[in-house]
Protein backbone atom coordinates (compact mmCIF):
# COMPACT_ATOMS: atom_id res chain seq x y z
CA UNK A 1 14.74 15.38 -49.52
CA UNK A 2 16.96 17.65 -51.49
CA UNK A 3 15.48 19.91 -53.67
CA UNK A 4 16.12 21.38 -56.80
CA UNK A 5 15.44 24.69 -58.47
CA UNK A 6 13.92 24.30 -61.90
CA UNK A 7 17.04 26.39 -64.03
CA UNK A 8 19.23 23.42 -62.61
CA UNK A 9 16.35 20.57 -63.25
CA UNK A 10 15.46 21.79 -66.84
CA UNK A 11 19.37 21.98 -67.88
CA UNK A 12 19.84 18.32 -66.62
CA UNK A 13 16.50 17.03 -67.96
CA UNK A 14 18.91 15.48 -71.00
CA UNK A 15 21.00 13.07 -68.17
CA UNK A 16 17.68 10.96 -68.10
CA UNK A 17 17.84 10.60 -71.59
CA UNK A 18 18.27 6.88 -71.63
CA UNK A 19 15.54 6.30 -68.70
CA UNK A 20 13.18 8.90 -70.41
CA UNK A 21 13.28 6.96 -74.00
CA UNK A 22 9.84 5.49 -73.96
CA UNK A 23 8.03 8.85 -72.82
CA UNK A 24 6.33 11.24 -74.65
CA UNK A 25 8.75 13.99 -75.11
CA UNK A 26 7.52 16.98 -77.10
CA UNK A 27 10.41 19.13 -78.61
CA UNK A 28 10.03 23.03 -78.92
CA UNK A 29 11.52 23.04 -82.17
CA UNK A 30 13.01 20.20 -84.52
CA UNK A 31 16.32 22.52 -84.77
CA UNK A 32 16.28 23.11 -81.27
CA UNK A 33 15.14 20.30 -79.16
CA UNK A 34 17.04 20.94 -76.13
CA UNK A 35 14.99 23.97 -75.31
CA UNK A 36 14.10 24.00 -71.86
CA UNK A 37 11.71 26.14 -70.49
CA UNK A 38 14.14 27.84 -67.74
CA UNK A 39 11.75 30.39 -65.53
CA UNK A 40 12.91 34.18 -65.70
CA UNK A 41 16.08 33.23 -68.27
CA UNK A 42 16.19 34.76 -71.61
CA UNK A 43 18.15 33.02 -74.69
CA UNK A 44 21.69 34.43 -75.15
CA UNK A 45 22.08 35.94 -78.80
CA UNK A 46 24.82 34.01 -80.33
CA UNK A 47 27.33 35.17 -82.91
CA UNK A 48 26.89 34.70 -86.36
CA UNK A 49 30.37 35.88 -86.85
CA UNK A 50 32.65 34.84 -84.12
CA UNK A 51 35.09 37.28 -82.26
CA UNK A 52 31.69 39.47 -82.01
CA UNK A 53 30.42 40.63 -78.66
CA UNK A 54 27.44 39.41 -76.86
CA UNK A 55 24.21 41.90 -78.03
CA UNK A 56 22.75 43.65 -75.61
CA UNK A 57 25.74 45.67 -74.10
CA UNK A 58 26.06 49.26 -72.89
CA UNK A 59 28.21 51.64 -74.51
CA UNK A 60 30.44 51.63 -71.99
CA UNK A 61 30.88 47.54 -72.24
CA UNK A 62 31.14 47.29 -76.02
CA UNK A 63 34.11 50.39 -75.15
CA UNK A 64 35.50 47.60 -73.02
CA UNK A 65 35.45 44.85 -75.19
CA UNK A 66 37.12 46.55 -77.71
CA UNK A 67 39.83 47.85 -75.36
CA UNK A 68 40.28 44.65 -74.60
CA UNK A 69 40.19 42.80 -78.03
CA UNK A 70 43.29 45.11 -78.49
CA UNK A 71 44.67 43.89 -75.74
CA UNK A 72 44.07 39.74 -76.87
CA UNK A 73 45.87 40.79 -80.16
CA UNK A 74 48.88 43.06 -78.68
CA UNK A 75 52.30 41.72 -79.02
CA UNK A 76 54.38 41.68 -75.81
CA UNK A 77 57.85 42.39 -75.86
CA UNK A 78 60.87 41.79 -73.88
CA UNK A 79 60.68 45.37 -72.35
CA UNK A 80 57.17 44.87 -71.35
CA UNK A 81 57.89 41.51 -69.19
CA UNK A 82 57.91 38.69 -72.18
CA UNK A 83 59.41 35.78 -71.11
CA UNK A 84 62.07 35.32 -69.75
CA UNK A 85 60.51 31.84 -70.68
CA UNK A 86 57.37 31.91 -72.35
CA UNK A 87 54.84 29.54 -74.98
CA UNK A 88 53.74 32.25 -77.09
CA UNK A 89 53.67 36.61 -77.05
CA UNK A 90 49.91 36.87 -77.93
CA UNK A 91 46.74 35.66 -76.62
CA UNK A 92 45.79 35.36 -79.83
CA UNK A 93 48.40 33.50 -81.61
CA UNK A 94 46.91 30.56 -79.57
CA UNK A 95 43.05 31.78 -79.84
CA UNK A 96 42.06 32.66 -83.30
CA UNK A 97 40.63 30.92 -86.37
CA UNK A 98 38.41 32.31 -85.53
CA UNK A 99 38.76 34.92 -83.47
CA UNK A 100 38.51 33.84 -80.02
CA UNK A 101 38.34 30.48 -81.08
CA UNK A 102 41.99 28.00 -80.83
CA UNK A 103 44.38 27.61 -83.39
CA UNK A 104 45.33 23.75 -82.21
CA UNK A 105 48.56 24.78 -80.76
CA UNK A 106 49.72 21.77 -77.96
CA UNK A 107 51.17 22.65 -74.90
CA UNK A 108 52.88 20.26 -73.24
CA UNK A 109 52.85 19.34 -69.16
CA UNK A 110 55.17 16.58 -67.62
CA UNK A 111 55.48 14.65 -64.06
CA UNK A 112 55.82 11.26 -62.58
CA UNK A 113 54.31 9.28 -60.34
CA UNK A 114 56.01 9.39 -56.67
CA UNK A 115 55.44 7.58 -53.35
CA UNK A 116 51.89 5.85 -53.15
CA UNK A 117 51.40 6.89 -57.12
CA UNK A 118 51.04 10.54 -56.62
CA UNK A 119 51.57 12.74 -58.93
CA UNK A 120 54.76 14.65 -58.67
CA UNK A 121 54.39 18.37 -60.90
CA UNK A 122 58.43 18.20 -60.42
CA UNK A 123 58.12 21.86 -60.12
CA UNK A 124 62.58 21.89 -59.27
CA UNK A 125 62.80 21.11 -63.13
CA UNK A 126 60.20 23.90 -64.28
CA UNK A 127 56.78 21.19 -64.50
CA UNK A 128 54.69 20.82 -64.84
CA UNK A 129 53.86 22.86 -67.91
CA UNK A 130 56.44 23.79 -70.28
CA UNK A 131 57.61 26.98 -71.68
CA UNK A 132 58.84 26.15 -74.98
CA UNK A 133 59.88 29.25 -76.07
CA UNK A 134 62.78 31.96 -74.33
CA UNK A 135 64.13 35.44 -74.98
CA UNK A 136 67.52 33.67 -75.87
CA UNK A 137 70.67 36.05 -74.50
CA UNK A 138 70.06 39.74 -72.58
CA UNK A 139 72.48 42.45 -71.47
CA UNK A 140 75.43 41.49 -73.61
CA UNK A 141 76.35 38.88 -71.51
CA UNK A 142 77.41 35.66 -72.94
CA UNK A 143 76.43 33.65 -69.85
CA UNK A 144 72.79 35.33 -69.53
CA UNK A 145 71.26 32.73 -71.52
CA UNK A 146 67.50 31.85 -71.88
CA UNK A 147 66.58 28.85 -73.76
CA UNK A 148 63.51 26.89 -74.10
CA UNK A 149 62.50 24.69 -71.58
CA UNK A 150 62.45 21.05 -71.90
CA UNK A 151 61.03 17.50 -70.46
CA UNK A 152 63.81 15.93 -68.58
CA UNK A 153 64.82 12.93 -68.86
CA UNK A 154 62.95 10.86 -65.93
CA UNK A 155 59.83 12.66 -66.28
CA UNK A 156 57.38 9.57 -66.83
CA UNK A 157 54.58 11.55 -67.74
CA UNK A 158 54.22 13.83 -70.61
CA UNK A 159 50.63 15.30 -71.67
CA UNK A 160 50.06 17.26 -74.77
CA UNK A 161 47.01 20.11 -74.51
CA UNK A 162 45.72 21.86 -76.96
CA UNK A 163 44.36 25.57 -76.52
CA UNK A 164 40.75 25.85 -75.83
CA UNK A 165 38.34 28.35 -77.25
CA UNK A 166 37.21 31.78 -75.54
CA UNK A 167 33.50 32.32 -77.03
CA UNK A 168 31.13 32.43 -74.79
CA UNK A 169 33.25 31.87 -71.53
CA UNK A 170 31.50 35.18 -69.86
CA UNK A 171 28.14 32.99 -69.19
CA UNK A 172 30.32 30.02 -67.84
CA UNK A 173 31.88 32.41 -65.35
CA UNK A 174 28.43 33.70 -64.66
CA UNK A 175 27.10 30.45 -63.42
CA UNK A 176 26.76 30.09 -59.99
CA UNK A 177 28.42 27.38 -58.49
CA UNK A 178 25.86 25.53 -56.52
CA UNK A 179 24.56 25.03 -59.53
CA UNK A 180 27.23 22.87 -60.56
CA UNK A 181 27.30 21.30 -57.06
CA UNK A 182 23.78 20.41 -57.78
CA UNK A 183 24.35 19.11 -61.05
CA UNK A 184 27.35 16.48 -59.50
CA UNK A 185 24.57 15.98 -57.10
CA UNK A 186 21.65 14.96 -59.75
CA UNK A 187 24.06 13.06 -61.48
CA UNK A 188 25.34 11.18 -58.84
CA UNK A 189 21.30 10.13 -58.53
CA UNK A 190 20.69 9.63 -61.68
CA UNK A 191 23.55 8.03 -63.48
CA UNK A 192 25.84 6.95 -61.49
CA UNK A 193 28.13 5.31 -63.35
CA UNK A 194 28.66 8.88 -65.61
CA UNK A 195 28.13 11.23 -62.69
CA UNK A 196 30.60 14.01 -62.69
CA UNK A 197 32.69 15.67 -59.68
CA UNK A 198 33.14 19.06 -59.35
CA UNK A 199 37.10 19.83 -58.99
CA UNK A 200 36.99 22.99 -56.07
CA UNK A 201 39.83 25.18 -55.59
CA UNK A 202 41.36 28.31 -54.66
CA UNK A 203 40.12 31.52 -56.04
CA UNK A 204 43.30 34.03 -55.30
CA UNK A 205 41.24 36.76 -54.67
CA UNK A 206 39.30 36.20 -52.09
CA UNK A 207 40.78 33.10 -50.61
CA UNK A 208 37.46 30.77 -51.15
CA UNK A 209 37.24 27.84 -52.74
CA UNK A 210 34.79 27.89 -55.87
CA UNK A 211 34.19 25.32 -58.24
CA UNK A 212 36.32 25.55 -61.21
CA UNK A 213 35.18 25.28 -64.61
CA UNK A 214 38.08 26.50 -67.12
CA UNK A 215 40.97 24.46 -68.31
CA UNK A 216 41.22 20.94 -69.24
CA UNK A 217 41.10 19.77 -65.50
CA UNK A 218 38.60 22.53 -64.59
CA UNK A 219 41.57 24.23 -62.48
CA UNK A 220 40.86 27.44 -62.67
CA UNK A 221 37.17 29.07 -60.95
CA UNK A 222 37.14 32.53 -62.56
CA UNK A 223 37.88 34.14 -65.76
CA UNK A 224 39.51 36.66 -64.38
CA UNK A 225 41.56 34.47 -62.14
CA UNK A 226 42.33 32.51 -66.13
CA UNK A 227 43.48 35.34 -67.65
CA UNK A 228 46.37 36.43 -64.83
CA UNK A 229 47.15 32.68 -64.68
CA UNK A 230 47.40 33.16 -68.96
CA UNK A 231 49.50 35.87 -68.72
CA UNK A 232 52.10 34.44 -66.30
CA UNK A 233 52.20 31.14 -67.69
CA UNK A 234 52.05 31.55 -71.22
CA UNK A 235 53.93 34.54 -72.17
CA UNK A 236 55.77 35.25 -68.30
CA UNK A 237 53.75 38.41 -67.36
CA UNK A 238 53.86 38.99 -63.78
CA UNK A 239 50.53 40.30 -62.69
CA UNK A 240 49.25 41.42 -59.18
CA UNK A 241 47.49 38.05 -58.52
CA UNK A 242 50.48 35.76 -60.38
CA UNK A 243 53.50 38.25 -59.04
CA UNK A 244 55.96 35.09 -59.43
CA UNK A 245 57.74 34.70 -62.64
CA UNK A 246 58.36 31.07 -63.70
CA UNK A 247 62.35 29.86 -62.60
CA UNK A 248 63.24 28.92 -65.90
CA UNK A 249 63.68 24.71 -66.31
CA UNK A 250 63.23 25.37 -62.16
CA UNK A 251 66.61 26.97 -61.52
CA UNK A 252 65.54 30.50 -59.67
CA UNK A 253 69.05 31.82 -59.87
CA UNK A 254 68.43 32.44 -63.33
CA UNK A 255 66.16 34.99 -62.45
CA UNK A 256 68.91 36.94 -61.20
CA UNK A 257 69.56 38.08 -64.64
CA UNK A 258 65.99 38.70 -66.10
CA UNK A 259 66.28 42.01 -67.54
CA UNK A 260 62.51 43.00 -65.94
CA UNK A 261 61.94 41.41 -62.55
CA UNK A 262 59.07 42.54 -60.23
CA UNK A 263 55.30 43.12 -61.43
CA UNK A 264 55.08 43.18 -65.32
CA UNK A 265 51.53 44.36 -65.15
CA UNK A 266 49.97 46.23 -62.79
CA UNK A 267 46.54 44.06 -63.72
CA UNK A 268 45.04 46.81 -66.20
CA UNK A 269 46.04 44.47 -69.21
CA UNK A 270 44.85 41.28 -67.62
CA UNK A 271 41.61 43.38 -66.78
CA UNK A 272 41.14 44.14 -70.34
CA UNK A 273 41.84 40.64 -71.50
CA UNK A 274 39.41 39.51 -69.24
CA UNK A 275 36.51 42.07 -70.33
CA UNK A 276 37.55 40.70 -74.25
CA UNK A 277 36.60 37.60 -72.95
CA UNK A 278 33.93 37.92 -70.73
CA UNK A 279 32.00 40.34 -73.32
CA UNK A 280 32.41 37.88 -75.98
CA UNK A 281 29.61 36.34 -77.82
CA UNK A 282 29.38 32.57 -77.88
CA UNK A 283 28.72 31.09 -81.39
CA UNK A 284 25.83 30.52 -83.56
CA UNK A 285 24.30 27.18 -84.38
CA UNK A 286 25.66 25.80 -88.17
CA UNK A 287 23.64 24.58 -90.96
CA UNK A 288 21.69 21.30 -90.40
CA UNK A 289 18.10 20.29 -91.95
CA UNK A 290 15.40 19.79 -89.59
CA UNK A 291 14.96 16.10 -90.05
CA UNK A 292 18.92 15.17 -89.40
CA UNK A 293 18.85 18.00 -86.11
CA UNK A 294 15.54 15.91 -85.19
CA UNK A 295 16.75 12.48 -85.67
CA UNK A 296 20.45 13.02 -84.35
CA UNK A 297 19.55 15.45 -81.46
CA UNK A 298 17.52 11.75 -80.43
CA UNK A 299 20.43 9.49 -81.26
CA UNK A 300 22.58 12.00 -79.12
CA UNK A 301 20.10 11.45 -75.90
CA UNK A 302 19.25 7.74 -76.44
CA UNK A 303 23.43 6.46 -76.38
CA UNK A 304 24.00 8.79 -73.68
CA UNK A 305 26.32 12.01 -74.69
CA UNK A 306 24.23 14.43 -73.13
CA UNK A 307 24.68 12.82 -69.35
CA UNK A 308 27.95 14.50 -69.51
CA UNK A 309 27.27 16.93 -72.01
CA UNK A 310 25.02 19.02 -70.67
CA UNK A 311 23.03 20.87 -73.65
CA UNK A 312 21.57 24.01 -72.03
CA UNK A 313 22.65 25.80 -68.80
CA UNK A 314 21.20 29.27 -67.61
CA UNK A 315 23.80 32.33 -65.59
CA UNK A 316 22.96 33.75 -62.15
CA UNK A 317 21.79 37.41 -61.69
CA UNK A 318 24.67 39.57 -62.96
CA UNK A 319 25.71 43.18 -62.92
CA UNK A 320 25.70 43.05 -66.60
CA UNK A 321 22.50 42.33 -68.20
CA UNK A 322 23.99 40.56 -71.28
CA UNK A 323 25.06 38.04 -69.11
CA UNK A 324 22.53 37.89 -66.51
CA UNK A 325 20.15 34.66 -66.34
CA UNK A 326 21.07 34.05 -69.84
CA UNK A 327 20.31 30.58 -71.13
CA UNK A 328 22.82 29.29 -73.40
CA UNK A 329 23.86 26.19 -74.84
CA UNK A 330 27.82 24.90 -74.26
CA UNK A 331 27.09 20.88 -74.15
CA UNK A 332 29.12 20.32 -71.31
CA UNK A 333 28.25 20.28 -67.29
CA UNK A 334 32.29 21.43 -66.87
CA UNK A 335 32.81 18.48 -64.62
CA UNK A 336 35.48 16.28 -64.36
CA UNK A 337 34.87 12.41 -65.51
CA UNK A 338 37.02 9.63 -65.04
CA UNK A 339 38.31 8.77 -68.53
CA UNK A 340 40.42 6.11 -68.15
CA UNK A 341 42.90 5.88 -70.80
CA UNK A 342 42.16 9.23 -72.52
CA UNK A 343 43.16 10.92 -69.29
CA UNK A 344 46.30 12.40 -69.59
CA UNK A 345 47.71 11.69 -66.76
CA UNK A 346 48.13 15.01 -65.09
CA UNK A 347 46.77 15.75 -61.87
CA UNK A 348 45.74 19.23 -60.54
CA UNK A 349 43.64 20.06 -58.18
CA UNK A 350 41.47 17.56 -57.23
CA UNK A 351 41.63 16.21 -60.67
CA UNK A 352 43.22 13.07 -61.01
CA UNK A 353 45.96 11.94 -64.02
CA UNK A 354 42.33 9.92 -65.65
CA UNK A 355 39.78 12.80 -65.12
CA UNK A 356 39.14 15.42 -67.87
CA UNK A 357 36.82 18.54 -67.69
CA UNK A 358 33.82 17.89 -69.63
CA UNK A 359 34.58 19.41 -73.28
CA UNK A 360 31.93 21.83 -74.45
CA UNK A 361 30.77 20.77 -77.55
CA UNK A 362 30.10 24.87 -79.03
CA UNK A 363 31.54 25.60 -82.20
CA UNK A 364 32.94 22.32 -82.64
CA UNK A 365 32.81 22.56 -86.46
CA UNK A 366 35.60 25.18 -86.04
CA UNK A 367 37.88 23.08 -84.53
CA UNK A 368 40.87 21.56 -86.20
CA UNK A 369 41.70 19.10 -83.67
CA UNK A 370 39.91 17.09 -81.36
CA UNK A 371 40.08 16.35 -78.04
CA UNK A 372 42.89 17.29 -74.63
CA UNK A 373 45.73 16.03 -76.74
CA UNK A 374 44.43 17.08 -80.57
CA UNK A 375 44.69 13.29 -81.69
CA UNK A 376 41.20 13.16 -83.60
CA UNK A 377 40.69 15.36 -86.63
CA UNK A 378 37.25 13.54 -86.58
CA UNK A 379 34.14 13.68 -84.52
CA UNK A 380 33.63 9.84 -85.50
CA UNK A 381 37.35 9.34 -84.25
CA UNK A 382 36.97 11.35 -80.94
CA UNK A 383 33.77 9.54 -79.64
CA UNK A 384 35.94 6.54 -80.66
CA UNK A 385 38.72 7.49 -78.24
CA UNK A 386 36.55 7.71 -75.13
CA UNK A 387 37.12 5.74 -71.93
CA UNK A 388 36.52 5.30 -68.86
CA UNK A 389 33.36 6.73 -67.70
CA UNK A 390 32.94 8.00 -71.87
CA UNK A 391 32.93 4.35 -72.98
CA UNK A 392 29.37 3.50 -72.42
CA UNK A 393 28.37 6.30 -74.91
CA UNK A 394 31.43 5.36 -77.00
CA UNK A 395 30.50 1.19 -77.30
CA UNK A 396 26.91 2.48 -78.14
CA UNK A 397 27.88 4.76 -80.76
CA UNK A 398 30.10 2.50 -82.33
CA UNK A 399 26.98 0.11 -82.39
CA UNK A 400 24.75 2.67 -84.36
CA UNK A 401 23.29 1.95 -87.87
CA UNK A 402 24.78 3.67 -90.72
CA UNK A 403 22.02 5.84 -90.91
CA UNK A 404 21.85 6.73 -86.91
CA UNK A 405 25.81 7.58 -86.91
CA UNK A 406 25.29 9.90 -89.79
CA UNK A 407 22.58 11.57 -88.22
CA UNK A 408 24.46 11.84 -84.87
CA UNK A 409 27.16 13.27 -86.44
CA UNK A 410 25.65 16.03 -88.72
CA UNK A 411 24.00 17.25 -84.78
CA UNK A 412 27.11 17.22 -83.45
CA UNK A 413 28.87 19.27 -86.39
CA UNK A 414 26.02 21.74 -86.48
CA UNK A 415 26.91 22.87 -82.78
C-alpha cells in the first residue's frame, strides 16, 4: 500500500469534502478553515499590498528582487532584440493592476485538427501563438517589412488566453513534484471522476522531465524555464535557453533581415525577471465576516470546488528560507482537468484541446476577467461556465439556496 506523507495528506484533506460531510470537523479558525496542521511548515506571510516581496528575505534577496522588479517594468527596444514580432515590450504591461497581478490582456493561439484529430500547432504559419504586434519597416528598406501576425484562414481552432498573475509563483516552483504526482495519485482514489493528471515535460536545462505547473495547460515546469519562454515569445528576446527567434507568420527567410539576430540576452535579464518573480509575495486574504468565511468556506467543500482546488499546499526544503516548507494557500492542485467545452481546444504537452490547468483561486477579487478566455466578469458566471469534469461542482452550485450562493461567493471573493 502506497503511502503518503502528511504535508501531501493534510493539503488534500479538502478532496474528501463531500465523503467527509457528516463528520465532526473542527476548524482552526472561522476565517481560516482550511488550516491544516502541515508538520515542520511555517505559514507564508502574504502581502497586504501586492507587488511586495515575500518577508523574511536577506539583504542580498530583497537587492535581487528589486533588480529585478526593474527589470519586469523595463521597456525593450528594437536595439535590444524587441520583436521582430512580438505581443507586448514589457512584462508588465501584461502583469500589473496590481503589480504582478494581470491586466486581462488575451493572447490568442490557433491550430486544427489533423489526421486521427490531432492537434496540428501549424507552426509553417507562425502557431500556434500569435504575435500580434511587429517592429513595422528596418534599415530603410522598403521590402524589410514586419507586420503583425495573423490567424490564417484554415486554422479551425482559435483560443483566446488571458495573462495570468505572478504573486506568489516562487512557492509553486518550490513544490516538489512528487508531491503533485501524489496528489493525481490521491485523487485518482478518491474522486475519480474529478481526479487530475499531471501534464510532465521537458525542463531545458537539465533535460528531465518535471511536472509542469505554469501556464494555462501547465506547460511549463520551472519559473525560470517561464520567464526565458516569456521573453522569447512575448516580446522576441532570444535568451540562452530560447536562442530561436520566432519566423515571423512561419516564413524564416524573413529573419534574414532582422536588424539583431543571434542571442538578445545573455540570460542576466531573464535571471532578474525570474528573481522579481520568485521573491514575490503572494497576496493577502480580503475582507469577509466570520460567519459568511464559516458558512461559505462549508458550501465551497460540500458542492465540491476544493477537489480540484486545492486550498493549502506546503514547498520543499529550499535554499532560500522565505520559500522553504512554506505553507501557503493558491486553491488550485495545478493539474490539468478535462473540461469539456470550456477547454480551448489547444493541445500542448500532454494536455489535450479539453484539459485546463487548475486556476488558482488567489487574489481573485483583483481580477477583471475570468477564466482561460476572460469571458466571465463574474464569479457566479465562471462557476456557471464549467464543464466537463467542473460540471458536477457547477450543477450543484447552480442548485444552491439564495442564501448558500451568497455565502459561497463572498469566500470565494475574499481569496
Amino acid at each position: 500500500m502506497r503511502t503518503y506523507s502528511r504535508s501531501t495528506c493534510c493539503a488534500l484533506t479538502s478532496i474528501f469534502a463531500l465523503s467527509l460531510a457528516a463528520c465532526d470537523i473542527q476548524w482552526r479558525e472561522a476565517t481560516d478553515p482550511f488550516g491544516s496542521e502541515f508538520i515542520g511548515g511555517t505559514e507564508v506571510v502574504t502581502a497586504r499590498v501586492l507587488g511586495q516581496p515575500l518577508f523574511d528575505l536577506t539583504d542580498e534577496e530583497l537587492a535581487r528582487f528589486e533588480t529585478g522588479k526593474d527589470e519586469f517594468q523595463e521597456v525593450e527596444t528594437i536595439e535590444e532584440g524587441l520583436g521582430p514580432v512580438f505581443n507586448e515590450a514589457a512584462c508588465a504591461t501584461c502583469h500589473t493592476n496590481p503589480v504582478g497581478g494581470t491586466t486581462g490582456r488575451a493572447e490568442t493561439r490557433f491550430g486544427k485538427l489533423g489526421q486521427g484529430g490531432v492537434f496540428d500547432p501549424m507552426v509553417s504559419v507562425g502557431g500556434s501563438l500569435i504575435q500580434d504586434h511587429a517592429i513595422g519597416q528596418v534599415d530603410g528598406d522598403p521590402t524589410h517589412i514586419y507586420v503583425a501576425e495573423q490567424v490564417p484562414a484554415d486554422a479551425t481552432i482559435r483560443a483566446s488566453r488571458i495573462t495570468t498573475p505572478l504573486f506568489g509563483l516562487g512557492l509553486v516552483d518550490a513544490v516538489p513534484d512528487e508531491d503533485f504526482l501524489k496528489a493525481a495519485e490521491f485523487q485518482a482514489a478518491a474522486t475519480p471522476q474529478t481526479a487530475g493528471t499531471p501534464n510532465v515535460v521537458l525542463e531545458i536545462s537539465t533535460g528531465q522531465m518535471r511536472v509542469g505547473r505554469f501556464g494555462w495547460k501547465a506547460q511549463v515546469p520551472t519559473l525560470f524555464q517561464f520567464s526565458g519562454d516569456a521573453y522569447v515569445n512575448e516580446m522576441g528576446v532570444t535568451n540562452p535557453e530560447f536562442p530561436t527567434e520566432n519566423c515571423p507568420q512561419g516564413d524564416c527567410t524573413k529573419l534574414s533581415f532582422n536588424p539583431v539576430p543571434g542571442l538578445n540576452d545573455d540570460g542576466s535579464n531573464v535571471a532578474a525577471f525570474h528573481d522579481f518573480m520568485t521573491f514575490l509575495a503572494p497576496p493577502s486574504r480580503g475582507s469577509i465576516t466570520a460567519v459568511m468565511a464559516g458558512r461559505g468556506s462549508q458550501v465551497f467543500m460540500e458542492i465540491g470546488c476544493a477537489a480540484c482546488h486545492t486550498p493549502a499546499m506546503m514547498t520543499g526544503p529550499s535554499p532560500v528560507e522565505a520559500l522553504s516548507r512554506r505553507i501557503f494557500r493558491p486553491f488550485s492542485d495545478f493539474l490539468l482537468h478535462d473540461m469539456g467545452s470550456l477547454g480551448d481546444g489547444v493541445a500542448q504537452g500532454n494536455a489535450t484541446g479539453r484539459q485546463m490547468r487548475t486556476a488558482p483561486l488567489w487574489g481573485i477579487r483583483m481580477r477583471p476577467t475570468l477564466l482561460h478566455d476572460g469571458r466571465a466578469t463574474t464569479i457566479a458566471d465562471a462557476i456557471a461556465a464549467h464543464d466537463g469534469q467542473g460540471r458536477f461542482a457547477r450543477d450543484r452550485f447552480l442548485a444552491l439556496t439564495a442564501g448558500e450562493r451568497a455565502a459561497l461567493l463572498a469566500f470565494v471573493k475574499s481569496l
